[in-house]
PDB file of N, CA and C in Angstrom:
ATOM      1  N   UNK A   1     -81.312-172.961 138.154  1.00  0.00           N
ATOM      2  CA  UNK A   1     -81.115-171.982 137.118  1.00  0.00           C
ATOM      3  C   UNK A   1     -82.285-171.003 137.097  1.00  0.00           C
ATOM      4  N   UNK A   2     -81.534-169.737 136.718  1.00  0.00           N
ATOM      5  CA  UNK A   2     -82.887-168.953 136.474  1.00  0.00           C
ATOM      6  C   UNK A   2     -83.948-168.767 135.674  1.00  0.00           C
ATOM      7  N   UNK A   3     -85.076-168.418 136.044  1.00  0.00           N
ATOM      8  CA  UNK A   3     -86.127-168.526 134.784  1.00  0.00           C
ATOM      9  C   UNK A   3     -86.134-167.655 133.907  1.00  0.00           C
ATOM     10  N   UNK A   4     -86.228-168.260 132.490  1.00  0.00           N
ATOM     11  CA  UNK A   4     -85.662-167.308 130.975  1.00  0.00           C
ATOM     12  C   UNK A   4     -86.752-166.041 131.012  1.00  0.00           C
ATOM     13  N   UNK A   5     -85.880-164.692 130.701  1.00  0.00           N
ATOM     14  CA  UNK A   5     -86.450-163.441 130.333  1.00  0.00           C
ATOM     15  C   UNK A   5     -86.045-163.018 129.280  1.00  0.00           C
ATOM     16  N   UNK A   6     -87.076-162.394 128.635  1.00  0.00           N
ATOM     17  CA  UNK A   6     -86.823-161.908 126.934  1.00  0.00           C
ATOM     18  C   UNK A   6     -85.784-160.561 127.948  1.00  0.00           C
ATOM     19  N   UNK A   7     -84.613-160.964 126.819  1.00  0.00           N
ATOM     20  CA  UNK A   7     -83.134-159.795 127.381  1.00  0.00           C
ATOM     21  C   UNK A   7     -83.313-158.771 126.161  1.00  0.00           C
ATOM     22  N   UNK A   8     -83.682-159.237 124.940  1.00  0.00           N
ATOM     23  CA  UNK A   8     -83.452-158.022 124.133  1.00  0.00           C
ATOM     24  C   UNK A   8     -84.915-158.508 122.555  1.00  0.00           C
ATOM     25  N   UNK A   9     -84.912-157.730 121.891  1.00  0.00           N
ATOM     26  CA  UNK A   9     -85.801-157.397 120.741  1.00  0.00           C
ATOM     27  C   UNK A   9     -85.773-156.928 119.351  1.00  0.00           C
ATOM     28  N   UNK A  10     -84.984-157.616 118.626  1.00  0.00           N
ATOM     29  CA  UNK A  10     -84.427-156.618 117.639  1.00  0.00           C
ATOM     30  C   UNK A  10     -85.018-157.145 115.851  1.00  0.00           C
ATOM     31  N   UNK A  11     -84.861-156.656 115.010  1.00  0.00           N
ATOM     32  CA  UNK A  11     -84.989-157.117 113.517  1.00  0.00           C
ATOM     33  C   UNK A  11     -84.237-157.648 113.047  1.00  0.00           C
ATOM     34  N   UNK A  12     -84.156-159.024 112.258  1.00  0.00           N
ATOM     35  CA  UNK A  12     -83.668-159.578 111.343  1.00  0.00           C
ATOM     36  C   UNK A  12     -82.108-159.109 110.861  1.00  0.00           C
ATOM     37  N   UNK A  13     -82.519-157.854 110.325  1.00  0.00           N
ATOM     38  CA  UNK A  13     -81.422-156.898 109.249  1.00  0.00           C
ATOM     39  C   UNK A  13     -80.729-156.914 110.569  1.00  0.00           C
ATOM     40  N   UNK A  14     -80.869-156.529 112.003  1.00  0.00           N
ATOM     41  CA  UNK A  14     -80.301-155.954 113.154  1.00  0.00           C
ATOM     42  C   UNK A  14     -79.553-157.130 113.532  1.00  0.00           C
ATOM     43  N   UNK A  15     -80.302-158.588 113.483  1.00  0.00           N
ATOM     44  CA  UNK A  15     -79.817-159.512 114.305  1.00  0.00           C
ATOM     45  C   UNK A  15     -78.348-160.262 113.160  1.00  0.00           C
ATOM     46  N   UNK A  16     -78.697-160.465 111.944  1.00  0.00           N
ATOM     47  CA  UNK A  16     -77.690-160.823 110.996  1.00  0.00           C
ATOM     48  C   UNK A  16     -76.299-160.492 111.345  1.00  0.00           C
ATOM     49  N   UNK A  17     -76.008-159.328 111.248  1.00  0.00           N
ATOM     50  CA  UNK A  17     -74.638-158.550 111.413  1.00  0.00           C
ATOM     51  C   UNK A  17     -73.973-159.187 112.696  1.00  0.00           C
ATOM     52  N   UNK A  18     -74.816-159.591 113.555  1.00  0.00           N
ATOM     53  CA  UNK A  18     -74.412-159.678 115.254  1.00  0.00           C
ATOM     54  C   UNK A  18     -74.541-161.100 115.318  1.00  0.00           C
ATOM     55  N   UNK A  19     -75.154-161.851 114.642  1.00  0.00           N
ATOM     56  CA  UNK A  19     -74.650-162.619 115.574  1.00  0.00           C
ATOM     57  C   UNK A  19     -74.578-163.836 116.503  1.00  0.00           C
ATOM     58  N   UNK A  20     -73.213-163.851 116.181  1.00  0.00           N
ATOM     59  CA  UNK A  20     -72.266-164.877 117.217  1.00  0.00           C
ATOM     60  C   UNK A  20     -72.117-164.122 118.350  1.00  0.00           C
ATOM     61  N   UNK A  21     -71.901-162.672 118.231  1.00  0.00           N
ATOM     62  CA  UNK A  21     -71.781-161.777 119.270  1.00  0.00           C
ATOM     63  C   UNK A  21     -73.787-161.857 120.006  1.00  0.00           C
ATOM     64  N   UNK A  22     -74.657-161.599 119.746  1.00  0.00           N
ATOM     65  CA  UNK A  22     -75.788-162.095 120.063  1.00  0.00           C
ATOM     66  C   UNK A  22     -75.845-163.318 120.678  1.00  0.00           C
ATOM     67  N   UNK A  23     -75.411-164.739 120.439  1.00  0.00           N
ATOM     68  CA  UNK A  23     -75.503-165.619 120.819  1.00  0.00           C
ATOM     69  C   UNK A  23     -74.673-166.240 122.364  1.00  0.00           C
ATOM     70  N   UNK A  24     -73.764-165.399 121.994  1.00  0.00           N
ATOM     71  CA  UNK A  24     -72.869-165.649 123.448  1.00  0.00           C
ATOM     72  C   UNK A  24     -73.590-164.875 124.389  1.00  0.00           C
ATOM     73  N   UNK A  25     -74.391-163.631 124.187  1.00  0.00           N
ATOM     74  CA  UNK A  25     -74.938-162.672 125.357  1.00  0.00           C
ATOM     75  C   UNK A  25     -76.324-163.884 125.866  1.00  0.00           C
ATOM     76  N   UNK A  26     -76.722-164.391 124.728  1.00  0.00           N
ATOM     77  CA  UNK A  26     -77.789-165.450 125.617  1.00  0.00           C
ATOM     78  C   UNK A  26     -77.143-166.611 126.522  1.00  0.00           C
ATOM     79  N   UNK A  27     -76.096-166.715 125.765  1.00  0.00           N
ATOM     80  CA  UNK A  27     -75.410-167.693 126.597  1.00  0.00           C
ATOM     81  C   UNK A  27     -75.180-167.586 128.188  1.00  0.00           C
ATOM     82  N   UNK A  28     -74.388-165.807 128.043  1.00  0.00           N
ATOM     83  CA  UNK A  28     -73.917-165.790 129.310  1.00  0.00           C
ATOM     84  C   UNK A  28     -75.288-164.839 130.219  1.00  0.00           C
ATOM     85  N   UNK A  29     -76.083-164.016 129.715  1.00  0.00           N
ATOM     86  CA  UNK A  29     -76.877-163.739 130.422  1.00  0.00           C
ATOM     87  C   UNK A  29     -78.545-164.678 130.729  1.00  0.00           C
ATOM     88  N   UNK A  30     -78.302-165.741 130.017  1.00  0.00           N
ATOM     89  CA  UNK A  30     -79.634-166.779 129.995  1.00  0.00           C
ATOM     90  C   UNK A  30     -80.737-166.169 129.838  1.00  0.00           C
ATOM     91  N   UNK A  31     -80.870-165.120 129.284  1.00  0.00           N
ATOM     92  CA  UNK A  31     -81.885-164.551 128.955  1.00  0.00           C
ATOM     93  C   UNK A  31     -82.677-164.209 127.109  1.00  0.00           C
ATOM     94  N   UNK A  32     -83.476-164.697 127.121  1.00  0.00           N
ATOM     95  CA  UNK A  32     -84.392-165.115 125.766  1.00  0.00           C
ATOM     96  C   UNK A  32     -84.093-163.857 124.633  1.00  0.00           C
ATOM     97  N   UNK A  33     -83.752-164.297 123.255  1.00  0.00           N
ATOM     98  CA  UNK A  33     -83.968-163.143 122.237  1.00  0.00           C
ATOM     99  C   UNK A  33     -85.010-163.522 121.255  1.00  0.00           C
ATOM    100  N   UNK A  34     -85.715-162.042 120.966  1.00  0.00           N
ATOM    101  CA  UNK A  34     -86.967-162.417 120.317  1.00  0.00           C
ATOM    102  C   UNK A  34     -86.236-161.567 118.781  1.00  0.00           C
ATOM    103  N   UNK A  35     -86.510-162.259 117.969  1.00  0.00           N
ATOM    104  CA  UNK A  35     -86.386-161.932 116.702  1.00  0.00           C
ATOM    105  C   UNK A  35     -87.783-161.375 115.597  1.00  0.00           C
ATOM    106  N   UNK A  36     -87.378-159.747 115.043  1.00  0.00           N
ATOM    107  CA  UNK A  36     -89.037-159.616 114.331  1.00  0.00           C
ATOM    108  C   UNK A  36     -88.496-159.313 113.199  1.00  0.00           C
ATOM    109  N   UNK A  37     -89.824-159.613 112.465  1.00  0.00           N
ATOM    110  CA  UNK A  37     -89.939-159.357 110.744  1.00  0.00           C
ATOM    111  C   UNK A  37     -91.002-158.195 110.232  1.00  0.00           C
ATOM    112  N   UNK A  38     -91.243-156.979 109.912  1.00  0.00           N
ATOM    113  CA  UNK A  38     -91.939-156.406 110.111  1.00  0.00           C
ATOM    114  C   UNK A  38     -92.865-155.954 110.989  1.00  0.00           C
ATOM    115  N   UNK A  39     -91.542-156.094 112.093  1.00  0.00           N
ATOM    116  CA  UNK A  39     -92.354-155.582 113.570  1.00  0.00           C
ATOM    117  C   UNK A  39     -93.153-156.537 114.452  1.00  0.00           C
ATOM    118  N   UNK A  40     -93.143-157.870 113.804  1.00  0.00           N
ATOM    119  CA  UNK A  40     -93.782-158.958 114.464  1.00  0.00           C
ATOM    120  C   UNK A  40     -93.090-160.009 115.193  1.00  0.00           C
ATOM    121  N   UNK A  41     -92.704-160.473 116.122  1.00  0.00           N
ATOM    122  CA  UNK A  41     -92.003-161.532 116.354  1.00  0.00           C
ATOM    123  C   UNK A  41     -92.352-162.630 115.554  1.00  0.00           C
ATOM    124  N   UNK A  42     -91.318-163.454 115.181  1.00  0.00           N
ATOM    125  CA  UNK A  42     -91.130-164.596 114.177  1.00  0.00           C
ATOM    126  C   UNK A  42     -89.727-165.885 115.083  1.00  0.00           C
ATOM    127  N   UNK A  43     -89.069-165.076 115.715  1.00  0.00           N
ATOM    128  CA  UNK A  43     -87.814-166.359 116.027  1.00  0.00           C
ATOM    129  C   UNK A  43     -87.970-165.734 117.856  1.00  0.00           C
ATOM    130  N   UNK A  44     -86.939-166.907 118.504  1.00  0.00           N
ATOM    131  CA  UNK A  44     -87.108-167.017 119.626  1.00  0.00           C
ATOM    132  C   UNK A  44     -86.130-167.607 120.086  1.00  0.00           C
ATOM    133  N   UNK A  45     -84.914-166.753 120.352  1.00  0.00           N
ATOM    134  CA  UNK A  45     -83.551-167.915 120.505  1.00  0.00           C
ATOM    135  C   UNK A  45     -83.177-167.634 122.316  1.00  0.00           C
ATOM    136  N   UNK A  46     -83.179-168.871 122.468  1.00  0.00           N
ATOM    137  CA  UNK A  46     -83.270-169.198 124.207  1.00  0.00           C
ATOM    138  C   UNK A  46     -81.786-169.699 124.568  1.00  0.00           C
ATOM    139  N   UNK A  47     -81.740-170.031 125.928  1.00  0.00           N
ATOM    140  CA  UNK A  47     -80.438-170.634 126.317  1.00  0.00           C
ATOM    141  C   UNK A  47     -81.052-171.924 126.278  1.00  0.00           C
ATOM    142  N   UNK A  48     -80.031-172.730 126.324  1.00  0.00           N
ATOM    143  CA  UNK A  48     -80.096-174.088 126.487  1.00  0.00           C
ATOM    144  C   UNK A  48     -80.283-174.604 127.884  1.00  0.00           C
ATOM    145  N   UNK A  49     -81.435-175.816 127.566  1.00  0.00           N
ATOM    146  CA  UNK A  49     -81.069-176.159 129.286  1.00  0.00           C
ATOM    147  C   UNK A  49     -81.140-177.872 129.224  1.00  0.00           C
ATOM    148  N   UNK A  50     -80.501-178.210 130.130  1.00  0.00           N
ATOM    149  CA  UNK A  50     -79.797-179.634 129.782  1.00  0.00           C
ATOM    150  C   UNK A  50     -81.175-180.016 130.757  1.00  0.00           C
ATOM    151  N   UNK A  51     -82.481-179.677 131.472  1.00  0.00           N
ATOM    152  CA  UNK A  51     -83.675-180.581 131.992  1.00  0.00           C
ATOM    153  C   UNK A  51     -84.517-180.353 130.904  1.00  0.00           C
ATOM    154  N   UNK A  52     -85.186-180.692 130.640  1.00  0.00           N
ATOM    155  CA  UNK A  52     -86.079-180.259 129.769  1.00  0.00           C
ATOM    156  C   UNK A  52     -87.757-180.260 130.342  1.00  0.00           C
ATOM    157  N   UNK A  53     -87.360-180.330 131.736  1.00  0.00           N
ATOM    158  CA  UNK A  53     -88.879-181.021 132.328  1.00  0.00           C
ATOM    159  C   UNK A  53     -88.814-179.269 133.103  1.00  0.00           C
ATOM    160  N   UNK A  54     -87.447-178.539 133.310  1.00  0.00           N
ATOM    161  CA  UNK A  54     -87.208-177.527 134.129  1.00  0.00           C
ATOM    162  C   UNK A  54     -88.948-176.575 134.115  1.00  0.00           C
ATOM    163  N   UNK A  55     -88.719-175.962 133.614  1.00  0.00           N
ATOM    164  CA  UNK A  55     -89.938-175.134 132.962  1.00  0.00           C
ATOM    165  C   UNK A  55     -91.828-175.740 133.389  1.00  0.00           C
ATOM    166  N   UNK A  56     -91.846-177.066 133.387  1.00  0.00           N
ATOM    167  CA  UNK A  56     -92.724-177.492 134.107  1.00  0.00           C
ATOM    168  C   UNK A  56     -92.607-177.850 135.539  1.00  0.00           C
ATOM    169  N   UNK A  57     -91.486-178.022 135.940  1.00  0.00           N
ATOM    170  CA  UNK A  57     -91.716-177.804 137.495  1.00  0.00           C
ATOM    171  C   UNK A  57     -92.229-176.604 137.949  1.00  0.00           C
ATOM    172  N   UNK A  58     -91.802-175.248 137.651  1.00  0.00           N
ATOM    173  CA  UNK A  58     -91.995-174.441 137.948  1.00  0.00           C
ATOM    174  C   UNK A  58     -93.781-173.887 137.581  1.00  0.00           C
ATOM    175  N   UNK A  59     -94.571-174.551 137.043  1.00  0.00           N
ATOM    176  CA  UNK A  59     -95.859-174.753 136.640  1.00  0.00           C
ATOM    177  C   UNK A  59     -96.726-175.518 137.824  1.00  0.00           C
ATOM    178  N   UNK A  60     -95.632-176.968 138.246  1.00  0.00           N
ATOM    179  CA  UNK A  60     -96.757-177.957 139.286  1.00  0.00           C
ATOM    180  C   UNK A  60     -96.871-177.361 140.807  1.00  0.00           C
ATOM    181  N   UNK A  61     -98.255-177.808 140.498  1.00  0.00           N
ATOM    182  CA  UNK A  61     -99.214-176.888 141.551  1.00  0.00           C
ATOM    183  C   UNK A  61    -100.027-175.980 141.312  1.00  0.00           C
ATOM    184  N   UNK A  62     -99.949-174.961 140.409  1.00  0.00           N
ATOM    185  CA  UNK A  62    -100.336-174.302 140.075  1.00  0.00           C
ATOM    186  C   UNK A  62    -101.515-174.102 139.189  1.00  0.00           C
ATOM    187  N   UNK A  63    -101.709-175.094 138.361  1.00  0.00           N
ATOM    188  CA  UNK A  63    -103.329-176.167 137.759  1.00  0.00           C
ATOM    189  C   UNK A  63    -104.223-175.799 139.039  1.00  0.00           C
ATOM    190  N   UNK A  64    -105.503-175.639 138.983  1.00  0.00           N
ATOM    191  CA  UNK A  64    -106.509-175.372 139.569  1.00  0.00           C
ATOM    192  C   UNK A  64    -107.543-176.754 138.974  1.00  0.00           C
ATOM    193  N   UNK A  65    -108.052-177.504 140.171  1.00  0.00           N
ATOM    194  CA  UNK A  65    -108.518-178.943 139.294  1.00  0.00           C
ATOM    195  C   UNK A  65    -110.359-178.306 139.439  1.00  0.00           C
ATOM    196  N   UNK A  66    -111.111-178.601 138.248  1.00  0.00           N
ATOM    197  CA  UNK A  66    -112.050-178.863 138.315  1.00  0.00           C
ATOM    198  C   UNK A  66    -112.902-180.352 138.528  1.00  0.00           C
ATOM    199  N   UNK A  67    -114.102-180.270 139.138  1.00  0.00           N
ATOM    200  CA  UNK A  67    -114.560-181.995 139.202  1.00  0.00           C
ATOM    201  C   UNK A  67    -115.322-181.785 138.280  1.00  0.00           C
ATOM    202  N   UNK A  68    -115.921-181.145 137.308  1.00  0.00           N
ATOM    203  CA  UNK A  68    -116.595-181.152 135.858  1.00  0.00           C
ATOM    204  C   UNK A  68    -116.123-180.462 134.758  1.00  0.00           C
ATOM    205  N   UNK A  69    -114.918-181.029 134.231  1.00  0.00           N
ATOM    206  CA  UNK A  69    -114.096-180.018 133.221  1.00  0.00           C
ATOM    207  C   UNK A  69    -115.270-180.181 131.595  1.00  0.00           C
ATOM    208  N   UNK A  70    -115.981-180.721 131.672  1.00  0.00           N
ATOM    209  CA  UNK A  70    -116.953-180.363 130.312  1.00  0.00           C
ATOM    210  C   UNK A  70    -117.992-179.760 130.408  1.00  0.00           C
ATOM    211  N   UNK A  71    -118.315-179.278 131.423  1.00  0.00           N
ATOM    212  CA  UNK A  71    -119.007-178.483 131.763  1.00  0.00           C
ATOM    213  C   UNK A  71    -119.468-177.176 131.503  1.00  0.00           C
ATOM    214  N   UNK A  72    -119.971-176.091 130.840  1.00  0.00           N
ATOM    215  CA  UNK A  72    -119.651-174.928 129.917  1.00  0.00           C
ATOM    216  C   UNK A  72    -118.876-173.990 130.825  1.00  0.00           C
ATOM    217  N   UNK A  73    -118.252-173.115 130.891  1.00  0.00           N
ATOM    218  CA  UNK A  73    -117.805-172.312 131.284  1.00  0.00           C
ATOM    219  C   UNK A  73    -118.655-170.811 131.657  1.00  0.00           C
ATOM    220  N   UNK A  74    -118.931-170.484 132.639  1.00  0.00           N
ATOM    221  CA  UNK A  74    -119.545-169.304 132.939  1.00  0.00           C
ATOM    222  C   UNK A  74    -121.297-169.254 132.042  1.00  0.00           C
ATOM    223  N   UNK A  75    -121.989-169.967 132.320  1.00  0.00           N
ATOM    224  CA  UNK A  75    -123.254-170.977 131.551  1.00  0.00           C
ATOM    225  C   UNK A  75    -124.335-169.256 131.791  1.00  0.00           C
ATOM    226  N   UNK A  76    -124.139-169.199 132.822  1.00  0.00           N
ATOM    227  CA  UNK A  76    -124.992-168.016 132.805  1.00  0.00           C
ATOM    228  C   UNK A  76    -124.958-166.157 131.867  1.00  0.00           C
ATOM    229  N   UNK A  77    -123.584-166.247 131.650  1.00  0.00           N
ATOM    230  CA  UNK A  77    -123.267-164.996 130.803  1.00  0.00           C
ATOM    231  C   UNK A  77    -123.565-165.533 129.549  1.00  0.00           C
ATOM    232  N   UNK A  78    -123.756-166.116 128.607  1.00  0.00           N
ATOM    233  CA  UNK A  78    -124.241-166.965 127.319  1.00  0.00           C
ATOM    234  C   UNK A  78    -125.921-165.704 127.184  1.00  0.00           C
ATOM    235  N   UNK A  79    -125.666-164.945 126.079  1.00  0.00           N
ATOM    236  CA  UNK A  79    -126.859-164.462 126.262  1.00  0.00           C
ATOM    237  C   UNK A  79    -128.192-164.908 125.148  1.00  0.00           C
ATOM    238  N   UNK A  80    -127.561-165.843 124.658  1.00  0.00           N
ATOM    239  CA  UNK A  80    -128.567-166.711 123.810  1.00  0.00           C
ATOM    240  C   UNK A  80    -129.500-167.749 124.815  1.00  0.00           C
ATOM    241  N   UNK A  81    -128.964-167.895 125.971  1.00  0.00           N
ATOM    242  CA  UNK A  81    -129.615-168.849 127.265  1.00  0.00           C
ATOM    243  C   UNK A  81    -130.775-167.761 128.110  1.00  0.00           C
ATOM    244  N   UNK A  82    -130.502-166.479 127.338  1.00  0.00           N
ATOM    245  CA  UNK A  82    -131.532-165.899 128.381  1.00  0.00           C
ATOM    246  C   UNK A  82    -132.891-165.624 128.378  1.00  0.00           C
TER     247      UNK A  82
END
């Protein structure tokens, strides 16, 4: 299956009226709707997917391993160390 893309963007007042008609377009185009409330995203209605692991496959490998993960991060730009 393909990987989910925000398909559309709309307001509340916009999304109400629509929809069941909204919901079938995620259905059939599998692509993500973002829902806003004063211009902010607030909802996030996706297709369904019967793996639920899907979304992390597409992640493994891609982790970069450190051998000292407590280690500070970039120790030298810290300009209180200088």
């Amino acid at each position: 299956m393909p990987k989910t893309t925000v398909g559309q963007v709309l307001s509340k007042s916009q999304f109400k009226p629509h929809a069941l008609e909204l919901f079938r377009r995620v259905q059939k185009t599998q692509k993500a709707l973002i829902i806003t409330e004063r211009g902010k995203p607030v909802l996030k209605i996706v297709p369904f997917r019967d793996d639920p692991q899907e979304g992390l496959r597409a992640l493994r490998g891609s982790v970069l391993k450190y051998d000292r993960p407590t280690d500070p991060v970039a120790l030298a730009d810290w300009e209180s160390l200088r």
